[in-house]
N, C-alpha and C. Protein backbone atom coordinates (compact mmCIF):
# COMPACT_ATOMS: atom_id res chain seq x y z
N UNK A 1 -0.47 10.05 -9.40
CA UNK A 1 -1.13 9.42 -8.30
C UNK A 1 -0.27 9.38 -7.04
N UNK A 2 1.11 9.33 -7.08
CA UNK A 2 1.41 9.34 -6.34
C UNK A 2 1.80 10.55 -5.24
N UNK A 3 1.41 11.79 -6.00
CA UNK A 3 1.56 13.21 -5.16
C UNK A 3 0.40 12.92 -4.38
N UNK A 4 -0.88 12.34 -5.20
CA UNK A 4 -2.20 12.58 -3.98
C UNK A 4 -2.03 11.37 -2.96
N UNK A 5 -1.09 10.63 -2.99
CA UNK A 5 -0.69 9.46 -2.22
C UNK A 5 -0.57 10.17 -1.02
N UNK A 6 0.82 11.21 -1.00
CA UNK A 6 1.19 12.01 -0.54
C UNK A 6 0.61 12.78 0.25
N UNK A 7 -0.33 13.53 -0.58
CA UNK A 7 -1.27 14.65 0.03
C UNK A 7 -2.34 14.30 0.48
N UNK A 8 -2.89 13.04 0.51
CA UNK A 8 -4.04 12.85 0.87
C UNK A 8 -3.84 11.82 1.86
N UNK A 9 -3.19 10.53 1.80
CA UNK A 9 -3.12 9.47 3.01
C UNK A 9 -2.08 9.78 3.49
N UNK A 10 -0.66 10.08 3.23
CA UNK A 10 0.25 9.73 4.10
C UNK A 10 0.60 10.64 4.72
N UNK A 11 -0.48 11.77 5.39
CA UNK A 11 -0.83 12.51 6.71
C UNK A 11 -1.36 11.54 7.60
N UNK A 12 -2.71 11.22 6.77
CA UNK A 12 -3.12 10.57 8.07
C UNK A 12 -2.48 9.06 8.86
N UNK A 13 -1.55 8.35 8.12
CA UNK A 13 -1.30 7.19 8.38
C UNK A 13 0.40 7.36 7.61
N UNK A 14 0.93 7.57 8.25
CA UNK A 14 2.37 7.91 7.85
C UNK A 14 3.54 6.71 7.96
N UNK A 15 3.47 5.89 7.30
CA UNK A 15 3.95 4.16 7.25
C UNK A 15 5.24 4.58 6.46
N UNK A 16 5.12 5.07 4.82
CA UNK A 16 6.07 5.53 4.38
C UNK A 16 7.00 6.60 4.39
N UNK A 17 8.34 6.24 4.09
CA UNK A 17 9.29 8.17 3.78
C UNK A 17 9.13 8.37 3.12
N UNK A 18 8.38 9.74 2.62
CA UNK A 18 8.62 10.28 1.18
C UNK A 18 9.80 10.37 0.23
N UNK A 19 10.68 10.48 1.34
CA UNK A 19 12.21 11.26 0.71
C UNK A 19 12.94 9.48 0.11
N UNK A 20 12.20 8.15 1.06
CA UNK A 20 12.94 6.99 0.63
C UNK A 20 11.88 6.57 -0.45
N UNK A 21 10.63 6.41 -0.26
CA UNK A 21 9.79 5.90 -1.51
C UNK A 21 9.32 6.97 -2.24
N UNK A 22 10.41 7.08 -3.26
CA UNK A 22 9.80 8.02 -4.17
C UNK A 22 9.76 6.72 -5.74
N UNK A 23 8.92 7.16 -6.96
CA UNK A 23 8.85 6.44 -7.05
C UNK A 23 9.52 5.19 -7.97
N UNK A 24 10.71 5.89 -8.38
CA UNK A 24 11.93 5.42 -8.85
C UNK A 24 12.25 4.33 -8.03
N UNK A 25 12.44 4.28 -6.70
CA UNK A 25 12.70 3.54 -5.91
C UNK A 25 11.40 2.40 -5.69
N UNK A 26 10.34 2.74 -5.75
CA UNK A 26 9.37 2.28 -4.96
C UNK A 26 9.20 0.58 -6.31
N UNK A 27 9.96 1.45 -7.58
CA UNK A 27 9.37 0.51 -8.93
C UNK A 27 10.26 -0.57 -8.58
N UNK A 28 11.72 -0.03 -8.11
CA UNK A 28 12.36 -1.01 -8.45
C UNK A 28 12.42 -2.17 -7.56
N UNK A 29 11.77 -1.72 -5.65
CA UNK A 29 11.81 -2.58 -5.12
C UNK A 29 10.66 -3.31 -5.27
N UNK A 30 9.26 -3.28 -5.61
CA UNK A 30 8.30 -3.68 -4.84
C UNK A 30 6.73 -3.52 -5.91
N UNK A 31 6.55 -4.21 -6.99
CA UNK A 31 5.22 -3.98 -7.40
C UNK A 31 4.21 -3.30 -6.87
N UNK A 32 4.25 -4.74 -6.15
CA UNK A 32 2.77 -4.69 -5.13
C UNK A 32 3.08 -3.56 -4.50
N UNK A 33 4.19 -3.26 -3.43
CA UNK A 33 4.31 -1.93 -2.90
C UNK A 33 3.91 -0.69 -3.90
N UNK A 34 4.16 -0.61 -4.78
CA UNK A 34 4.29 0.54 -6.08
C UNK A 34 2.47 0.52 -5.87
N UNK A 35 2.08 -0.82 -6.54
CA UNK A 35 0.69 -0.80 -7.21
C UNK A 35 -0.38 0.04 -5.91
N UNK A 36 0.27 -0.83 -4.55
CA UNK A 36 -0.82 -0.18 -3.56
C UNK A 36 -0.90 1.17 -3.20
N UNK A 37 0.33 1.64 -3.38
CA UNK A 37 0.60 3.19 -3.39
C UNK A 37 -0.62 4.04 -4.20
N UNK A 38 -0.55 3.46 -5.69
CA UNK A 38 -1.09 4.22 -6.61
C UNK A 38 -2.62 4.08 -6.34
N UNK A 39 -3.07 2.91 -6.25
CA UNK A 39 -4.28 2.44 -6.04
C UNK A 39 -5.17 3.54 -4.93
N UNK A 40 -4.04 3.78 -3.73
CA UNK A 40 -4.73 4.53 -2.49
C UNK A 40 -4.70 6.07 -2.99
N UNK A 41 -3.39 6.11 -3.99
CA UNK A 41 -3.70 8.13 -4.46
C UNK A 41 -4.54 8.10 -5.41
N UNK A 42 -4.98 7.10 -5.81
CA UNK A 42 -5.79 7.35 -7.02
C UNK A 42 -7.36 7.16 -6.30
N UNK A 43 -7.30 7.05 -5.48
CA UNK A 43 -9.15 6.37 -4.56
C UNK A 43 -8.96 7.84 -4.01
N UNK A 44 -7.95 8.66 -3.73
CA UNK A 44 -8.33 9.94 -3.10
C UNK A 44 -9.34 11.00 -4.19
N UNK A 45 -9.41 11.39 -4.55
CA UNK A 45 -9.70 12.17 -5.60
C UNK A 45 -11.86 11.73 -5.59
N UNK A 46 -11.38 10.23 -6.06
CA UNK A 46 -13.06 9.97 -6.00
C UNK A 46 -13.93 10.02 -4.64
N UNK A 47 -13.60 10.69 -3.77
CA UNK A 47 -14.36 10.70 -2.45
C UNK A 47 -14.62 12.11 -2.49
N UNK A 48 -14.12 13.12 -3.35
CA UNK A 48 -14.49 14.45 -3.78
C UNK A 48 -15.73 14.50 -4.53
N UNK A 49 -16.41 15.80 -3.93
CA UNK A 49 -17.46 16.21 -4.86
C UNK A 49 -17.60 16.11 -6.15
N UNK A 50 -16.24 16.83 -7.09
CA UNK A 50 -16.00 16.78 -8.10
C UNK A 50 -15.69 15.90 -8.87
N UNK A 51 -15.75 14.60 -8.61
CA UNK A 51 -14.82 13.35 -9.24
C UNK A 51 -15.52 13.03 -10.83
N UNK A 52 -14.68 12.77 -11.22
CA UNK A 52 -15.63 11.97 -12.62
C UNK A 52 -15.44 10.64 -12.69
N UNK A 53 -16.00 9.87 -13.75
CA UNK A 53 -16.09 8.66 -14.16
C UNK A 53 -14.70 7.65 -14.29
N UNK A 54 -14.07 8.71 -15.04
CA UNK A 54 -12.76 7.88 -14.97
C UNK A 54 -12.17 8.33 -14.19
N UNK A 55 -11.85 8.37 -13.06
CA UNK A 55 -11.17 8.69 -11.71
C UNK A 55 -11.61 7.48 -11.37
N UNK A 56 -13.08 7.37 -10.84
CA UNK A 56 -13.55 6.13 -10.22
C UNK A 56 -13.03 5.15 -11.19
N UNK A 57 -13.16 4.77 -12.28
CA UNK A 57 -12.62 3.56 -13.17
C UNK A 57 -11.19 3.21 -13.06
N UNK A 58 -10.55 4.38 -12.76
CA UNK A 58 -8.99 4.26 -12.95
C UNK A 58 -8.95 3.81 -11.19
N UNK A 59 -9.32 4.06 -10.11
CA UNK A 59 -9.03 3.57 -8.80
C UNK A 59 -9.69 2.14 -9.04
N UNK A 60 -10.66 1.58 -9.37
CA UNK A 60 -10.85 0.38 -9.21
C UNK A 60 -10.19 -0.54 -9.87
N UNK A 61 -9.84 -0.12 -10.95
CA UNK A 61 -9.02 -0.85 -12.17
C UNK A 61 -7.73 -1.12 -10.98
N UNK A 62 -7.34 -0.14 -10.42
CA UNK A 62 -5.92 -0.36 -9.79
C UNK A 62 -5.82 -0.90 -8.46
N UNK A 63 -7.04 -1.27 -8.11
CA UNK A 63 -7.19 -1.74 -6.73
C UNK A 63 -7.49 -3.05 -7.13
N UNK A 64 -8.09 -3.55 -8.22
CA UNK A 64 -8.56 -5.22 -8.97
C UNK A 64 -6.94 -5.07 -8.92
N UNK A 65 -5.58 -4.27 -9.37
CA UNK A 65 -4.74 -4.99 -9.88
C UNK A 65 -4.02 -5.37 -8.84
N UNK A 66 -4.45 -4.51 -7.47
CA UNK A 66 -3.46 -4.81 -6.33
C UNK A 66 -3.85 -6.31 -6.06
N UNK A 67 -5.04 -6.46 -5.73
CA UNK A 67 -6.00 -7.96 -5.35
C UNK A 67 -5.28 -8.98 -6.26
N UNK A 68 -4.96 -8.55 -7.42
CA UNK A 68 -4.23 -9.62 -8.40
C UNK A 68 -2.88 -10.42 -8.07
N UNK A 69 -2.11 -8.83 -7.86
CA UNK A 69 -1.29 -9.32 -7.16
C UNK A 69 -0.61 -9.33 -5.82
N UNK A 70 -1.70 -9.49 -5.12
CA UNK A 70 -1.76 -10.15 -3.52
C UNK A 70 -1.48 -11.77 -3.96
N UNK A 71 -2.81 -11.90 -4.82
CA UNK A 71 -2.85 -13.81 -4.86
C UNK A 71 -1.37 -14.09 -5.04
N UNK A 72 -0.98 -13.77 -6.13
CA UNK A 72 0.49 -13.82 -6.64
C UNK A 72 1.73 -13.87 -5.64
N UNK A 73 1.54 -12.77 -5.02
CA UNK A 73 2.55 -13.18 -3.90
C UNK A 73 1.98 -13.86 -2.95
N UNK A 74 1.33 -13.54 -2.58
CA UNK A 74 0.50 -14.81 -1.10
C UNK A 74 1.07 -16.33 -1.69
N UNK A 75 0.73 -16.31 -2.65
CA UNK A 75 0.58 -18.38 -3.52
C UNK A 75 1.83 -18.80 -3.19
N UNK A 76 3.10 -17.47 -3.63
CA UNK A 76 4.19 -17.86 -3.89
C UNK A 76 5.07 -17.68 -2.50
N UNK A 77 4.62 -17.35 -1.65
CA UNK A 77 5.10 -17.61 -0.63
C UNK A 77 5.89 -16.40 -0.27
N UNK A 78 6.63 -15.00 -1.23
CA UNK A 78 7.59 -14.15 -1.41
C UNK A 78 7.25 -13.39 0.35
N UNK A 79 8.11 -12.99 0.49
CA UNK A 79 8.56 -12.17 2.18
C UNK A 79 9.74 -11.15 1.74
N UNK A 80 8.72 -10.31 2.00
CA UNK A 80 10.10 -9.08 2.10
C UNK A 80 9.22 -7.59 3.44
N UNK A 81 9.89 -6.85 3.42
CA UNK A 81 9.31 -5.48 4.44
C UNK A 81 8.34 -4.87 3.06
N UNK A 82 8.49 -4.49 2.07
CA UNK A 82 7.80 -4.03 1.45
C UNK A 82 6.51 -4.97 1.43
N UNK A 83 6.82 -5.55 1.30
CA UNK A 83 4.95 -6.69 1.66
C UNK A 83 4.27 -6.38 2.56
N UNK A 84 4.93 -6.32 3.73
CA UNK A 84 4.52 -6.29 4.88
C UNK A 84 3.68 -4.30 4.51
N UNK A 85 4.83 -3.41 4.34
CA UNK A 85 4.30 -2.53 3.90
C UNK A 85 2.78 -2.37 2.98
N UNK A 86 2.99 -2.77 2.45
CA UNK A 86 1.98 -2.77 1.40
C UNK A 86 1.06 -3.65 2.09
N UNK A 87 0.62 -4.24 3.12
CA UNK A 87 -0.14 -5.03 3.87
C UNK A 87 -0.89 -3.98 4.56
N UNK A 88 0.03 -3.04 5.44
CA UNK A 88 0.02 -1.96 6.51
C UNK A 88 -0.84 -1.17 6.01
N UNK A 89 -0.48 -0.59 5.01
CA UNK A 89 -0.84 0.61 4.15
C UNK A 89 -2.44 0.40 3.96
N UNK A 90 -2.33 -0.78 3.15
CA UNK A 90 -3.84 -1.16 2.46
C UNK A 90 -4.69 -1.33 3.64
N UNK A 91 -4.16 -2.07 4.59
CA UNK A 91 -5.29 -1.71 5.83
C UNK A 91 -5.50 -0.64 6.63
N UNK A 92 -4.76 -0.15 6.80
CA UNK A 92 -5.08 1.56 7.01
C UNK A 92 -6.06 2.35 6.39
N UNK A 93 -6.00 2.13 4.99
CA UNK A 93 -7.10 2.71 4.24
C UNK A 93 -8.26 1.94 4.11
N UNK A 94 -8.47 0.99 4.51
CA UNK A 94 -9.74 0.21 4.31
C UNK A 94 -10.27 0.39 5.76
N UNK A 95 -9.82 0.90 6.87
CA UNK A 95 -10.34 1.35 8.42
C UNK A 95 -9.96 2.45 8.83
N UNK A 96 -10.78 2.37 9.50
CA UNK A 96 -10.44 4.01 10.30
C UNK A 96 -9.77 3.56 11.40
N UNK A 97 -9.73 2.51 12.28
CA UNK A 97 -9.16 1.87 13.68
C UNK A 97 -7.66 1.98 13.06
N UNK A 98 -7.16 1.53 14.62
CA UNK A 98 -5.78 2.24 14.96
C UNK A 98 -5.06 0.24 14.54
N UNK A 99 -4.50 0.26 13.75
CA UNK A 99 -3.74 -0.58 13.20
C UNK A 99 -3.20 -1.37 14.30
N UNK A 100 -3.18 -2.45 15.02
CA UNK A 100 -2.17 -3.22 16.05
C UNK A 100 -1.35 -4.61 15.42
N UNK A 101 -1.45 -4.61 14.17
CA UNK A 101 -0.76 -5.85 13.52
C UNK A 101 -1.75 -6.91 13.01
N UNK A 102 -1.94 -7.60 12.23
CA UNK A 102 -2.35 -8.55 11.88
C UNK A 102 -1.36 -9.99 11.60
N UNK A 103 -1.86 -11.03 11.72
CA UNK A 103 -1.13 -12.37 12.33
C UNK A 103 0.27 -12.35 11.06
N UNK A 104 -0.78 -12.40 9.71
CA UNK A 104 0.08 -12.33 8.37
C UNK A 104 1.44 -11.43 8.22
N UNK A 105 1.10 -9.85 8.45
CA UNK A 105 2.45 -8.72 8.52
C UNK A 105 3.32 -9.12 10.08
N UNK A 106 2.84 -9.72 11.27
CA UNK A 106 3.85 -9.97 12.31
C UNK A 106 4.52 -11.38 12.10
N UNK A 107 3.73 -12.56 11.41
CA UNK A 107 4.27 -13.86 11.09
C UNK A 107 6.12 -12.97 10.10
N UNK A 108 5.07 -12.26 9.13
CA UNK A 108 6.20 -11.95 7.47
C UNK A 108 7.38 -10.88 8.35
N UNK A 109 7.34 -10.37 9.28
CA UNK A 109 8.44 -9.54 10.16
C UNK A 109 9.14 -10.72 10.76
N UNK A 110 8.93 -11.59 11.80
CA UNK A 110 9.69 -12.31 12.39
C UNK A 110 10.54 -13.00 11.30
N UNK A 111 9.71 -13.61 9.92
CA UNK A 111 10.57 -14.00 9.12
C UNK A 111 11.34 -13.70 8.59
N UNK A 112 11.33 -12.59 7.70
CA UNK A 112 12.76 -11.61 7.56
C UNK A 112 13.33 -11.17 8.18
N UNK A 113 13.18 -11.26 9.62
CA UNK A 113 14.44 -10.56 10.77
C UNK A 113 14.03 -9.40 10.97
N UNK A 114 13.06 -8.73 10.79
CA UNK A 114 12.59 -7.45 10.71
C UNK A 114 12.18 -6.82 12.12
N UNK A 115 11.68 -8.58 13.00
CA UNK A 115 10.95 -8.01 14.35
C UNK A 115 11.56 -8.38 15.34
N UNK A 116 13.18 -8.97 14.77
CA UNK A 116 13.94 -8.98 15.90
C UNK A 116 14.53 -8.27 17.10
N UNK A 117 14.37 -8.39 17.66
CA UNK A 117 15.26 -7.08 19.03
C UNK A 117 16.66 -7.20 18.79
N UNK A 118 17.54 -6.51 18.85
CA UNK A 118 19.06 -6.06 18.92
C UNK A 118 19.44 -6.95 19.76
């Protein structure tokens, strides 16, 4: 899932490095980052002519698990850039509009130091 991650969204909306989130890396920092990854290469495939049943079952299954654990971190309050990532990402693919921030990913930047100026 994660090659069609690759080949299919992160042309059009290029948030991640390939060469830094691969997915060795991606496991060890970041679930939710990991899960939303897979969730969006795995939804590529079913917008094809050809798709079958379990394609569609396996993207929804993995998109219920991202939603799962959103609550999970949302409840618990956790802040890191990969959140924020995995915030970015998932809204990108749920619109076609040009991304300008939402209150939640610019609040979770100022807090980690992320949206500080030099």
């Amino acid at each position: 899932m994660l090659p069609r991650y690759w080949e299919w969204i992160h042309p059009q909306w290029s948030i991640l490095d390939p060469s830094l989130h691969t997915m060795t890396r991606l496991r060890k920092s970041s679930a939710l980052l990991t899960s939303t990854v897979l969730a969006l290469g795995s939804t590529a495939p079913t917008h094809l002519p050809k798709r079958n049943a379990e394609q569609v079952a396996e993207a929804l299954c993995l998109h219920s698990h991202v939603e799962r654990l959103c609550v999970i971190v949302f409840s618990t309050g956790a802040k890191s850039i990969e959140i924020v990532q995995a915030n970015i990402v998932s809204h990108y693919a749920e619109s076609d509009e040009m991304y300008i921030g939402n209150p939640f990913s610019l609040d979770m930047l100022a807090l980690v130091s992320l949206g500080a100026m030099p």
